[in-house]
N, C-alpha and C. Protein backbone atom coordinates (compact mmCIF):
# COMPACT_ATOMS: atom_id res chain seq x y z
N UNK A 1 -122.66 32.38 50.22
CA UNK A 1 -122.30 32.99 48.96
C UNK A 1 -121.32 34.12 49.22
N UNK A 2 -120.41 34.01 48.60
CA UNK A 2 -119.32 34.95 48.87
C UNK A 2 -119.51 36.59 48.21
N UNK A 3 -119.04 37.34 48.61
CA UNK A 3 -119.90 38.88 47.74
C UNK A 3 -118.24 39.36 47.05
N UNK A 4 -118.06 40.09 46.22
CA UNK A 4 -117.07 40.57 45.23
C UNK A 4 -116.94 42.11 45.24
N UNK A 5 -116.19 42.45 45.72
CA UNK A 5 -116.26 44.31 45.69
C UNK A 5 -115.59 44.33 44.64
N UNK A 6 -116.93 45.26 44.00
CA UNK A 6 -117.11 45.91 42.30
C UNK A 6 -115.98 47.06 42.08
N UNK A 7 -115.62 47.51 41.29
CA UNK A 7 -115.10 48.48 41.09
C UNK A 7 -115.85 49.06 40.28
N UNK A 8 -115.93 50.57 40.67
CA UNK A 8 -116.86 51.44 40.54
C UNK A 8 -116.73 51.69 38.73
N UNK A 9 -115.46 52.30 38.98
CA UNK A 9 -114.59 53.06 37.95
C UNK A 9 -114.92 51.71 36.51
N UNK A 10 -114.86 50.36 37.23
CA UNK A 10 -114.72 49.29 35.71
C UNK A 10 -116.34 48.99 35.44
N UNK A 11 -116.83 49.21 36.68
CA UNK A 11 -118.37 49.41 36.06
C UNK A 11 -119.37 50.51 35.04
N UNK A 12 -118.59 51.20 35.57
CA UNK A 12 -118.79 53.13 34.64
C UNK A 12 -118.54 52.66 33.32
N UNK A 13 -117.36 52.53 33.19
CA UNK A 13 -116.88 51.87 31.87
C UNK A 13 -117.59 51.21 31.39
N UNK A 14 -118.67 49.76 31.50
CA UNK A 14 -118.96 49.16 31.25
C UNK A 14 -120.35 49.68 31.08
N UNK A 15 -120.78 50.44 31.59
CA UNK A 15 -122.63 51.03 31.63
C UNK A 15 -121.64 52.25 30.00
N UNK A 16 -120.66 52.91 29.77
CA UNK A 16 -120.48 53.53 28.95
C UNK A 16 -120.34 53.07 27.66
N UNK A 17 -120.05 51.56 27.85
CA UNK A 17 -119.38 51.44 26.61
C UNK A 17 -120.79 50.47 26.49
N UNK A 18 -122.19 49.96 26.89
CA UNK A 18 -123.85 49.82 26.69
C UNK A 18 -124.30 50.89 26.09
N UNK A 19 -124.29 52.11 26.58
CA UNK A 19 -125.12 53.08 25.91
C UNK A 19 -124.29 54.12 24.77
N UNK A 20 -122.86 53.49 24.82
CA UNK A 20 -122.25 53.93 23.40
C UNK A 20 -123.18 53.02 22.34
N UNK A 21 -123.67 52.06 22.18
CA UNK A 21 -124.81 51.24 21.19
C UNK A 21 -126.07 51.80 21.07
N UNK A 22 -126.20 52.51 21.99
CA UNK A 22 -127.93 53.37 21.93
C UNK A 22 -127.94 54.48 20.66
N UNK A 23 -128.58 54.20 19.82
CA UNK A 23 -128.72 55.27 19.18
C UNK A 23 -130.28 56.24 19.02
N UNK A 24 -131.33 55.04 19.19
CA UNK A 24 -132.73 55.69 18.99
C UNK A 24 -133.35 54.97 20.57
N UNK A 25 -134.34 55.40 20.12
CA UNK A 25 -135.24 54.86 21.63
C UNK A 25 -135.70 53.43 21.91
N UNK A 26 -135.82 52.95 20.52
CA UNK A 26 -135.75 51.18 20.44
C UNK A 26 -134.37 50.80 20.89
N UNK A 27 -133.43 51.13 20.78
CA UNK A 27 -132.45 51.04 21.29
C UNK A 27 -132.00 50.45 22.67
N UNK A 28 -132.60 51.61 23.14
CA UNK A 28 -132.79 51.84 24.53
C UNK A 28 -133.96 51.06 25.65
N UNK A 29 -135.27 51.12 24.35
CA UNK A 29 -135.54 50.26 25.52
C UNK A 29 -135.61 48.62 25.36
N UNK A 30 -134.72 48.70 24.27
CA UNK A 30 -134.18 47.05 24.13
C UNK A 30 -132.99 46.81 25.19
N UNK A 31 -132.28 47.74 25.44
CA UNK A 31 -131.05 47.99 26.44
C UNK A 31 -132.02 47.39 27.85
N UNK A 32 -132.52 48.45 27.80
CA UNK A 32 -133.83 48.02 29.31
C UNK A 32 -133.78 47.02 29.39
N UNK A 33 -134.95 46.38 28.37
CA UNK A 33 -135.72 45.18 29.14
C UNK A 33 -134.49 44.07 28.72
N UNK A 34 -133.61 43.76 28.30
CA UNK A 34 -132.50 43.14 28.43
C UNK A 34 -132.05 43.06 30.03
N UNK A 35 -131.48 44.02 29.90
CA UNK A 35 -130.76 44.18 31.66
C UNK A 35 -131.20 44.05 32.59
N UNK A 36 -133.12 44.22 32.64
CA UNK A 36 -133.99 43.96 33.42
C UNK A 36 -134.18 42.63 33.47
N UNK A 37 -134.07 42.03 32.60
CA UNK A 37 -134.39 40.50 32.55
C UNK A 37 -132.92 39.43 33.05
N UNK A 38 -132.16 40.18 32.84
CA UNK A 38 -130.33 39.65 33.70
C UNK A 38 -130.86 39.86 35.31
N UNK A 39 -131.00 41.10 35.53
CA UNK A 39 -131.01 41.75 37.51
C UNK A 39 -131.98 40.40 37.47
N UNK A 40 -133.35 40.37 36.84
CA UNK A 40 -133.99 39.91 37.83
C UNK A 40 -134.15 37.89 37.60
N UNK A 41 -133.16 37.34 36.63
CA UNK A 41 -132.65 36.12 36.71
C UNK A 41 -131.27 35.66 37.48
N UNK A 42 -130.53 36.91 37.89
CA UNK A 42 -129.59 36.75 38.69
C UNK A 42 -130.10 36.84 40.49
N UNK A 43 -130.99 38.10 40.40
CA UNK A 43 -131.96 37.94 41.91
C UNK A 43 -132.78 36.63 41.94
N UNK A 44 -133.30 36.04 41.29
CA UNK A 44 -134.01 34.88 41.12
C UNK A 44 -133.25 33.66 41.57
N UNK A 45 -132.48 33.40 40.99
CA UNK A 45 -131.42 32.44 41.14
C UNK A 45 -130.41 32.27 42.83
N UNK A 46 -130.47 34.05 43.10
CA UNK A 46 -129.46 34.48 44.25
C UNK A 46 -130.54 33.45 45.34
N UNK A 47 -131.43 33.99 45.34
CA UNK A 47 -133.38 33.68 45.99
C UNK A 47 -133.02 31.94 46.08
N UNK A 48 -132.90 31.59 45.06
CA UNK A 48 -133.16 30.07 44.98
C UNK A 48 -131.96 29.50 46.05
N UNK A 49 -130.88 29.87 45.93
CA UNK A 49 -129.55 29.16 46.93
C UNK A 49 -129.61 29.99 47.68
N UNK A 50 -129.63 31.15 48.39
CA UNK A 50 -130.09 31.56 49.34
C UNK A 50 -131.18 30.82 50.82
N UNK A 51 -132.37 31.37 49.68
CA UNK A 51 -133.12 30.78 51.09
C UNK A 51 -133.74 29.49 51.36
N UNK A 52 -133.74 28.69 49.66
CA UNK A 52 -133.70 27.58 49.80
C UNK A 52 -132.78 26.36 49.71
N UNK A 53 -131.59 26.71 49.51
CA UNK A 53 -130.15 26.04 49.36
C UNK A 53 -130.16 25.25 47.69
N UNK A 54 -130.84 25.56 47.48
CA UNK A 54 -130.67 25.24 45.86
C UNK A 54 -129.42 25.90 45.34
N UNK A 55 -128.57 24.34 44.82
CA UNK A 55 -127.81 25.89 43.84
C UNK A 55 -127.89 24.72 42.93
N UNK A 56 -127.93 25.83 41.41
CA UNK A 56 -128.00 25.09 39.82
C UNK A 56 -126.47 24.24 39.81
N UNK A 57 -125.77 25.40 39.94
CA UNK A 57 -124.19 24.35 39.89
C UNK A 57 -123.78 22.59 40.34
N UNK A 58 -124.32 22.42 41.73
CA UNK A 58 -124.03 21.55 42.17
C UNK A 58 -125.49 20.71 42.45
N UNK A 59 -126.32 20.31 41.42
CA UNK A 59 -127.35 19.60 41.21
C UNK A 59 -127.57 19.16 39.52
N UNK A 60 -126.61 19.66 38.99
CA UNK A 60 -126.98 18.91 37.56
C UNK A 60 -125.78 17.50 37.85
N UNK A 61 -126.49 16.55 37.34
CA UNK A 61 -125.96 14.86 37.59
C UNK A 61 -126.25 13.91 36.26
């Protein structure tokens, strides 16, 4: 799996212009468990072609 160097600066931006939408605390922790549920379907997935060579891409037929 190939890795992508992030840019810091376009990520800032991007966490700024998420919590420009926050206004109350439902808000926020709708923001949460959203983003929590991305990290840990993207770690999940990383997990799956990683250590077991699964990848979703090249198995649907």
């Amino acid at each position: 799996m190939a890795t992508t160097k992030t840019d810091l600066s376009t990520t800032a931006a991007g966490i700024a212009d998420l919590l420009n939408g926050v206004k109350n605390m439902d808000d926020y922790q709708s923001l949460m468990k959203d983003l929590f549920k991305r990290v840990a379907e993207r770690a999940l997935a990383a997990e799956m072609t990683q250590h077991l060579g699964y990848d979703k891409q090249c198995c649907h037929r």
